[in-house]
N, C-alpha and C. Protein backbone atom coordinates (compact mmCIF):
# COMPACT_ATOMS: atom_id res chain seq x y z
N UNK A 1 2.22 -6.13 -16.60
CA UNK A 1 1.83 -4.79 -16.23
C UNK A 1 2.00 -4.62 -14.72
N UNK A 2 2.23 -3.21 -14.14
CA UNK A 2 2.45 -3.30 -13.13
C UNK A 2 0.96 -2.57 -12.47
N UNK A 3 0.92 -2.69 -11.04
CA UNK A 3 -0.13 -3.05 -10.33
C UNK A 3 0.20 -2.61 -9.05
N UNK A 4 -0.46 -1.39 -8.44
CA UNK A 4 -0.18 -0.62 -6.98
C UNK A 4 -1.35 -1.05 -5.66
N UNK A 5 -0.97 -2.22 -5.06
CA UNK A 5 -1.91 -2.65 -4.55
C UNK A 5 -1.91 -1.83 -2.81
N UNK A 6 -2.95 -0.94 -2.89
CA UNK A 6 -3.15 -0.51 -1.26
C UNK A 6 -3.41 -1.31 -0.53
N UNK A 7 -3.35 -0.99 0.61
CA UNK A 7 -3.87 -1.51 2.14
C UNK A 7 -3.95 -0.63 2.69
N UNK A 8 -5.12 -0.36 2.71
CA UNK A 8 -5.90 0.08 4.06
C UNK A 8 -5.75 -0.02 5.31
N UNK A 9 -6.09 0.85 6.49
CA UNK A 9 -6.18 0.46 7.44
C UNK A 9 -7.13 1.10 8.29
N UNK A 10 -7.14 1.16 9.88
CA UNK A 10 -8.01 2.12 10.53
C UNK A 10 -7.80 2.02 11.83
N UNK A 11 -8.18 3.07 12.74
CA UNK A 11 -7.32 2.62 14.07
C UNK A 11 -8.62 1.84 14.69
N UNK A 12 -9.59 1.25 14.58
CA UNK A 12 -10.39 0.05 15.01
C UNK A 12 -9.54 -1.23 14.79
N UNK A 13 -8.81 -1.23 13.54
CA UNK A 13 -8.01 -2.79 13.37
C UNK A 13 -6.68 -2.75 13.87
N UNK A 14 -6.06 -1.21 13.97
CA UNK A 14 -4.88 -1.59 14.88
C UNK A 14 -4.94 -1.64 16.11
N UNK A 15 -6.24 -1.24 16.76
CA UNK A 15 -5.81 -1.44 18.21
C UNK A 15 -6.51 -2.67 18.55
N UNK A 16 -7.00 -3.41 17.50
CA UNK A 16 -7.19 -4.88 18.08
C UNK A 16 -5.59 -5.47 17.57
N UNK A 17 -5.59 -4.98 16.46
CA UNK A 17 -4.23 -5.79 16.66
C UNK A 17 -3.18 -5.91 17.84
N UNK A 18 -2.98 -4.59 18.34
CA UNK A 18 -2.71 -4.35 19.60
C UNK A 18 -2.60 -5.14 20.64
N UNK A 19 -4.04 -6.03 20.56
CA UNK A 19 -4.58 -7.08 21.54
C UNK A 19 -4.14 -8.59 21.35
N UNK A 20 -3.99 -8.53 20.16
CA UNK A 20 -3.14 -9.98 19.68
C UNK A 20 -1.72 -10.52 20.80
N UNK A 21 -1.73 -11.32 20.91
CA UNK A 21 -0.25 -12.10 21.54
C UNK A 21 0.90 -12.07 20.72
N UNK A 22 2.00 -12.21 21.10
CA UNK A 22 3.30 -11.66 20.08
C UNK A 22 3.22 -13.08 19.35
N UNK A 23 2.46 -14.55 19.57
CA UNK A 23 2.59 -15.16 18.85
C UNK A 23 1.05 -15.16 18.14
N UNK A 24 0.25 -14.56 18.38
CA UNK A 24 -0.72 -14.23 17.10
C UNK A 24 -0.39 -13.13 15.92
N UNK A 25 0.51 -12.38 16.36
CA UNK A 25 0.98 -11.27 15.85
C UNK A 25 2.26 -11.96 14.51
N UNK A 26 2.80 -12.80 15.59
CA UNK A 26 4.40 -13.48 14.04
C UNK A 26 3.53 -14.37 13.38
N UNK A 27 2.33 -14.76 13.77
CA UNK A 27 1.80 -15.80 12.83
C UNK A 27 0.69 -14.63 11.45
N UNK A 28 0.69 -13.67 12.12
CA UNK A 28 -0.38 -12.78 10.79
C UNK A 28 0.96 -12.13 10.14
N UNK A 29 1.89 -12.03 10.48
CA UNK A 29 2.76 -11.51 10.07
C UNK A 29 3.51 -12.18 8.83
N UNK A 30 3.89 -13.28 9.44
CA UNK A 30 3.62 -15.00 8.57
C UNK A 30 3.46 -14.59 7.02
N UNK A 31 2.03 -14.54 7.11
CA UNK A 31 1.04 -14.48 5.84
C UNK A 31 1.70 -12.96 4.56
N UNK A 32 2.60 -12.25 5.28
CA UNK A 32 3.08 -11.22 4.81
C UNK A 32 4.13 -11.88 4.34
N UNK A 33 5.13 -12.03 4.97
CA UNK A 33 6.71 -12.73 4.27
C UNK A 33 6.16 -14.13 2.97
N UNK A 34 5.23 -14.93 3.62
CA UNK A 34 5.09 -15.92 2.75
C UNK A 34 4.64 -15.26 1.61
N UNK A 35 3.55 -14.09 1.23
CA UNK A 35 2.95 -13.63 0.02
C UNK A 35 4.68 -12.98 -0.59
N UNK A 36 5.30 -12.56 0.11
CA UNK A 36 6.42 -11.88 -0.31
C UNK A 36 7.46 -12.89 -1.02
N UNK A 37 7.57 -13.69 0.12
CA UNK A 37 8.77 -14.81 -0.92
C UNK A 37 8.40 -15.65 -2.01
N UNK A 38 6.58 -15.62 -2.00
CA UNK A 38 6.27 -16.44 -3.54
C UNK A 38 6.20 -15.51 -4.37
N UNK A 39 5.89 -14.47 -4.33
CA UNK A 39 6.18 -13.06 -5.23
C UNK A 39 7.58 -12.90 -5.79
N UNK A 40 8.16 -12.94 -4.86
CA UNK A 40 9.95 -12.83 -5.32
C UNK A 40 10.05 -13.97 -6.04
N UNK A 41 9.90 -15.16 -5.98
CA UNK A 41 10.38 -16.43 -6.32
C UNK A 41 9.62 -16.44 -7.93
N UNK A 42 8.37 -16.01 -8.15
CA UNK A 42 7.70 -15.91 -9.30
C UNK A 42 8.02 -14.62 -10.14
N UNK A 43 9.48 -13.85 -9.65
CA UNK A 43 9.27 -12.54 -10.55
C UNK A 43 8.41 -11.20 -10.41
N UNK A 44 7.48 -11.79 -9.86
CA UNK A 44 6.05 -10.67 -9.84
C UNK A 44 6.73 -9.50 -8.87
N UNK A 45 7.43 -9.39 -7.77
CA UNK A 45 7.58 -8.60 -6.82
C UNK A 45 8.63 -7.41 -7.43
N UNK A 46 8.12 -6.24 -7.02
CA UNK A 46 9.06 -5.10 -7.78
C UNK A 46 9.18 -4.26 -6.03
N UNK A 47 7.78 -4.12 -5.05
CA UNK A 47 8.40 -3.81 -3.89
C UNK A 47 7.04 -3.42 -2.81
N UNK A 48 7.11 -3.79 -1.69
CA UNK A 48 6.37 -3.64 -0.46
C UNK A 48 6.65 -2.82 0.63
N UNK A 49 5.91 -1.95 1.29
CA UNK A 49 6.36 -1.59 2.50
C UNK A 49 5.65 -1.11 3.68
N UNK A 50 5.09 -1.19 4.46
CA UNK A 50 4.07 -0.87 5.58
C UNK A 50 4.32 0.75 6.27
N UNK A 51 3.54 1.49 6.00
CA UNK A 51 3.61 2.81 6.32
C UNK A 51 3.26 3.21 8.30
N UNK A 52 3.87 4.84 8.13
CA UNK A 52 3.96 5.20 9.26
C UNK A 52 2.14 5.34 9.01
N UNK A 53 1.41 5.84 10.12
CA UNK A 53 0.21 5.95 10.71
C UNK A 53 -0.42 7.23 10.11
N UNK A 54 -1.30 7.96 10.44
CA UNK A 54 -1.51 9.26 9.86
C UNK A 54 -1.06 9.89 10.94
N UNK A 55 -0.47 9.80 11.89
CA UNK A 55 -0.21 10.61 12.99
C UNK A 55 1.13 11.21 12.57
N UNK A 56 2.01 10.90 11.48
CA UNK A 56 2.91 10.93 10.68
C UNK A 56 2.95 11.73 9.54
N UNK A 57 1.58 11.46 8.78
CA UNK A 57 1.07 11.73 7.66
C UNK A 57 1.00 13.15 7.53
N UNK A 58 1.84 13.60 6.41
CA UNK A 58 1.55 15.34 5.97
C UNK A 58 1.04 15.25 5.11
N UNK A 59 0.00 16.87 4.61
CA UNK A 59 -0.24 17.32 3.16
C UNK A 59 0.39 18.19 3.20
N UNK A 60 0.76 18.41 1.62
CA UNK A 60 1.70 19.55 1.47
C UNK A 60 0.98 20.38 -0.02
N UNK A 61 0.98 21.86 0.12
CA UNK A 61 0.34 22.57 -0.39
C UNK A 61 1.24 23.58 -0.42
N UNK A 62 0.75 24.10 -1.85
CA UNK A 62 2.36 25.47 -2.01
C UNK A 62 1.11 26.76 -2.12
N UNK A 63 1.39 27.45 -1.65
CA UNK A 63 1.17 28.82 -1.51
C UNK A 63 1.96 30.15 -1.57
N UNK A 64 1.77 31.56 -1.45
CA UNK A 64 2.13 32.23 -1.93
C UNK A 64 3.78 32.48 -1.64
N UNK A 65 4.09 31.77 -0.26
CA UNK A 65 5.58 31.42 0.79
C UNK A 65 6.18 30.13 0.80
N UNK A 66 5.77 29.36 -0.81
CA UNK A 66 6.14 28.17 -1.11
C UNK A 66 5.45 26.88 -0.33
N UNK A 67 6.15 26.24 -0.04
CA UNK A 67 5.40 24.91 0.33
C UNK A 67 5.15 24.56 1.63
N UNK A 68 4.44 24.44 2.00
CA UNK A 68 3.89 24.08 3.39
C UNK A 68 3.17 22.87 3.45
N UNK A 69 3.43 22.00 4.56
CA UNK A 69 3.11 20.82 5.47
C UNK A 69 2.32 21.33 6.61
N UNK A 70 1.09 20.27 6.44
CA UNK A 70 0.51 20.33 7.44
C UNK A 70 -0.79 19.27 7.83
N UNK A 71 -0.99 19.01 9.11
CA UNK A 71 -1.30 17.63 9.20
C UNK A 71 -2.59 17.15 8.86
N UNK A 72 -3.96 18.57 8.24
CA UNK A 72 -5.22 18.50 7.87
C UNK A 72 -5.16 18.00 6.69
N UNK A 73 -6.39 17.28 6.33
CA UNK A 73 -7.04 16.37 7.20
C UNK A 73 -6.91 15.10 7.59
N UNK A 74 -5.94 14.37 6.63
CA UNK A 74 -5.47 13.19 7.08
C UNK A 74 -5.81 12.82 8.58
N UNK A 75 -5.24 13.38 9.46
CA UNK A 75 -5.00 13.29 11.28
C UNK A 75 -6.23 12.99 11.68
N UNK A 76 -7.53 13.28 10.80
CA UNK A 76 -8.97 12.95 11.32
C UNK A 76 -9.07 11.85 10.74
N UNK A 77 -9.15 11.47 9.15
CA UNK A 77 -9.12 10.05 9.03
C UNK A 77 -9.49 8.95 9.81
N UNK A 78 -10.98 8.47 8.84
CA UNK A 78 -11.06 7.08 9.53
C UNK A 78 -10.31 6.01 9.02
N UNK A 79 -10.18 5.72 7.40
CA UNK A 79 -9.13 4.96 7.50
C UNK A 79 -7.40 5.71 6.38
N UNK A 80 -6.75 4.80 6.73
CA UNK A 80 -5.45 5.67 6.17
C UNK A 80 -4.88 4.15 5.64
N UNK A 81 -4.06 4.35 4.49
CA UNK A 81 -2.98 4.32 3.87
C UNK A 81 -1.55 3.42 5.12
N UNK A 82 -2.07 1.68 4.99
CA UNK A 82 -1.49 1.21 6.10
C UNK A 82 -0.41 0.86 5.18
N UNK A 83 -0.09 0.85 3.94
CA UNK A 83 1.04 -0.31 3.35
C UNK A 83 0.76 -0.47 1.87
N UNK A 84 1.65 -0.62 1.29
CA UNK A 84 1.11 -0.93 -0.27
C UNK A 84 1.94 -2.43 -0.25
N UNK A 85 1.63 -3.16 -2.13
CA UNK A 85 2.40 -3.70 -2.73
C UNK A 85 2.49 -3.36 -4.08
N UNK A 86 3.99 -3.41 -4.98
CA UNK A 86 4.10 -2.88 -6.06
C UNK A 86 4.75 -4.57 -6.45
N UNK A 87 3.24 -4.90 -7.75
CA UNK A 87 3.75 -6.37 -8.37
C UNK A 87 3.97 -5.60 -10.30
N UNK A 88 4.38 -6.45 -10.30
CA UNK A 88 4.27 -6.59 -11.82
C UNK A 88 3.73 -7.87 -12.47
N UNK A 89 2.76 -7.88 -12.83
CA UNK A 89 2.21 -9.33 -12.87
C UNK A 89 1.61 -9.48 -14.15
N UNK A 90 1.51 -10.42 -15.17
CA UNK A 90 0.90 -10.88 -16.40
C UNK A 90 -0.63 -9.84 -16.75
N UNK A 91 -1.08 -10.40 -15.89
CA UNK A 91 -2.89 -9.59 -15.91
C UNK A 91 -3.72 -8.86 -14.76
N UNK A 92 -4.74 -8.17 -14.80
CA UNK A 92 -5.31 -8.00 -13.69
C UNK A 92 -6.42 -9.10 -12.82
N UNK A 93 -6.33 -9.63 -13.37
CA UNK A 93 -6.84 -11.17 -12.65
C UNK A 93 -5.73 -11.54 -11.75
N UNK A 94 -4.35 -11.69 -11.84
CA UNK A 94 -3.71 -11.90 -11.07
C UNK A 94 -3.69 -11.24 -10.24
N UNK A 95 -3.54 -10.05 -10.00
CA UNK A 95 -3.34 -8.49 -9.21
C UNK A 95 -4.41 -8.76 -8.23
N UNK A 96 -5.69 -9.36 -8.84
CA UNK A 96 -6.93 -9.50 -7.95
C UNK A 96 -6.34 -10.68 -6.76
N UNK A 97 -6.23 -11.19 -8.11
CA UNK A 97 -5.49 -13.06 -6.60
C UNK A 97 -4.49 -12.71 -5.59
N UNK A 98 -3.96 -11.44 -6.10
CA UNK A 98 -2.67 -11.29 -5.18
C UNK A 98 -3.50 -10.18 -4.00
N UNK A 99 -4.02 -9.83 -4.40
CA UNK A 99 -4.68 -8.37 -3.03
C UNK A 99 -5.71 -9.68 -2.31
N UNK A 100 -6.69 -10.59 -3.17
CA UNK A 100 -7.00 -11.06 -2.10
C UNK A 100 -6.74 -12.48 -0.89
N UNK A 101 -5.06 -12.23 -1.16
CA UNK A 101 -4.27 -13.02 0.13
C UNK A 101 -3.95 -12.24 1.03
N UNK A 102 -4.54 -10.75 0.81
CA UNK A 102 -3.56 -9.78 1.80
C UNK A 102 -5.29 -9.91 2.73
N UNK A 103 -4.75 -10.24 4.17
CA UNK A 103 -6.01 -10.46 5.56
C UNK A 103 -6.50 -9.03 5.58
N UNK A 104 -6.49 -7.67 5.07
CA UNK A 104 -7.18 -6.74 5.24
C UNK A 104 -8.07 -7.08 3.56
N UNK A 105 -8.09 -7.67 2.66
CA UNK A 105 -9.10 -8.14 2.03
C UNK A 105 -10.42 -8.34 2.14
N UNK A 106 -10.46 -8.58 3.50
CA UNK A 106 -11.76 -10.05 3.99
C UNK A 106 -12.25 -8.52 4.79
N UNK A 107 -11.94 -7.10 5.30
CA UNK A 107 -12.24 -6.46 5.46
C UNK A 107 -12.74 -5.17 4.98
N UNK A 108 -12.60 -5.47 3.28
CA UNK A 108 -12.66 -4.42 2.36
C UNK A 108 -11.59 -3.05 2.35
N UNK A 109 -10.32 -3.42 2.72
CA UNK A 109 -9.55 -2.54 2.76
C UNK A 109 -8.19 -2.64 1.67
N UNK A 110 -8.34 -2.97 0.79
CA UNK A 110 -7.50 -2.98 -0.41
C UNK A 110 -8.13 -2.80 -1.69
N UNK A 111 -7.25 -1.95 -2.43
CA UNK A 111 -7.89 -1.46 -3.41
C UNK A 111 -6.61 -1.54 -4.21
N UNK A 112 -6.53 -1.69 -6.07
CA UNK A 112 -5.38 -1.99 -6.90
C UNK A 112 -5.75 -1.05 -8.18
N UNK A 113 -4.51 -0.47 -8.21
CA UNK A 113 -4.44 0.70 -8.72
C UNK A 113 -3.63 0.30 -10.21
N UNK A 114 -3.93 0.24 -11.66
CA UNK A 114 -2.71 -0.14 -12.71
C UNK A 114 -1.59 1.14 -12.74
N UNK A 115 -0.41 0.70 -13.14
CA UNK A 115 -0.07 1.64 -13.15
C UNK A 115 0.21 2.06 -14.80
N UNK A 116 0.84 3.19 -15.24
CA UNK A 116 0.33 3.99 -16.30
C UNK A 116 1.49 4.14 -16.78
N UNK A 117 1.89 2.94 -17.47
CA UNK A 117 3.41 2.80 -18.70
C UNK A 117 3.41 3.87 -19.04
N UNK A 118 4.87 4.84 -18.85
CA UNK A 118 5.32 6.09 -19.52
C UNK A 118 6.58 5.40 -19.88
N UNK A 119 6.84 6.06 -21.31
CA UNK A 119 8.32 5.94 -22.26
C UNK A 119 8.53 7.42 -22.22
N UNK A 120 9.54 7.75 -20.93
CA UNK A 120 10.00 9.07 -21.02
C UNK A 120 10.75 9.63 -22.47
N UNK A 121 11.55 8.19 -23.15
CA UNK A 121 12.62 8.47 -24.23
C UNK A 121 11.61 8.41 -25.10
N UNK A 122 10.54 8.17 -25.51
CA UNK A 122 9.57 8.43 -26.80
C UNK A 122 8.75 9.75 -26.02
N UNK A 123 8.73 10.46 -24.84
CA UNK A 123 7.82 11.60 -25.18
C UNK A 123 8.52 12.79 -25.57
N UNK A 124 8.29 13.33 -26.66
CA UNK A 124 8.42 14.29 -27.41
C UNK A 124 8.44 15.77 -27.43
N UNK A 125 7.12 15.83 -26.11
CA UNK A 125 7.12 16.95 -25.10
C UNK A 125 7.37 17.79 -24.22
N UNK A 126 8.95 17.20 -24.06
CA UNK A 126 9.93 17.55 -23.10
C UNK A 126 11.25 17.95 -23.94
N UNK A 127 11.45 19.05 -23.69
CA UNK A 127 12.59 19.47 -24.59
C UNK A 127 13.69 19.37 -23.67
């Protein structure tokens, strides 16, 4: 089953990260490629990627002049949407083992989402 694992973030942990040395920084970084290449190597990995900031971040809302972007409220946000991982993994016990190697874990900032098998060619509802 597949498995949408968030990461969290907040600008309290990036601007310590900030403070890190470029070699404290490739060594937490480290812990990312290594979860990645035993993922790949076991199958489980379908895909990862570390997001722009909310300073980036749009909502988009359609109204009577179609769709509009705009940066409320996200931009206030205390924490935002730092990165996901998309596994496919046997069970949700695993999914658990896998979010808690990710170092925003130990901070309560990951949360795993199942995701929701659709068979577009068996739904019936779509003409």
């Amino acid at each position: 089953m597949k498995y949408l694992i968030l990461i969290k973030s907040n600008p309290e942990w990036s601007a310590e990260w900030a403070t890190f040395t470029p070699e404290q920084q490739a060594e937490g970084m480290q812990l990312y490629t290594k979860l990645t290449e035993e993922l790949q190597e076991a199958g489980e990995y379908v895909d990862a990627e570390q997001l722009v900031g909310p300073e980036a971040t749009r909502t988009v809302t359609v109204g009577d002049h179609g769709p509009v972007a705009s940066d409320a409220p996200l931009a206030e946000t205390k924490e935002f949407l730092g990165g996901y991982y998309l596994v496919d993994v046997a069970s949700f016990e695993r999914a658990v083992e896998i979010a808690g190697r990710l170092p925003e874990a130990s901070w309560g900032g990951v949360q795993i989402h199942p995701i929701l098998a659709y068979d577009a060619a068996a739904d019936t509802s779509v003409a």
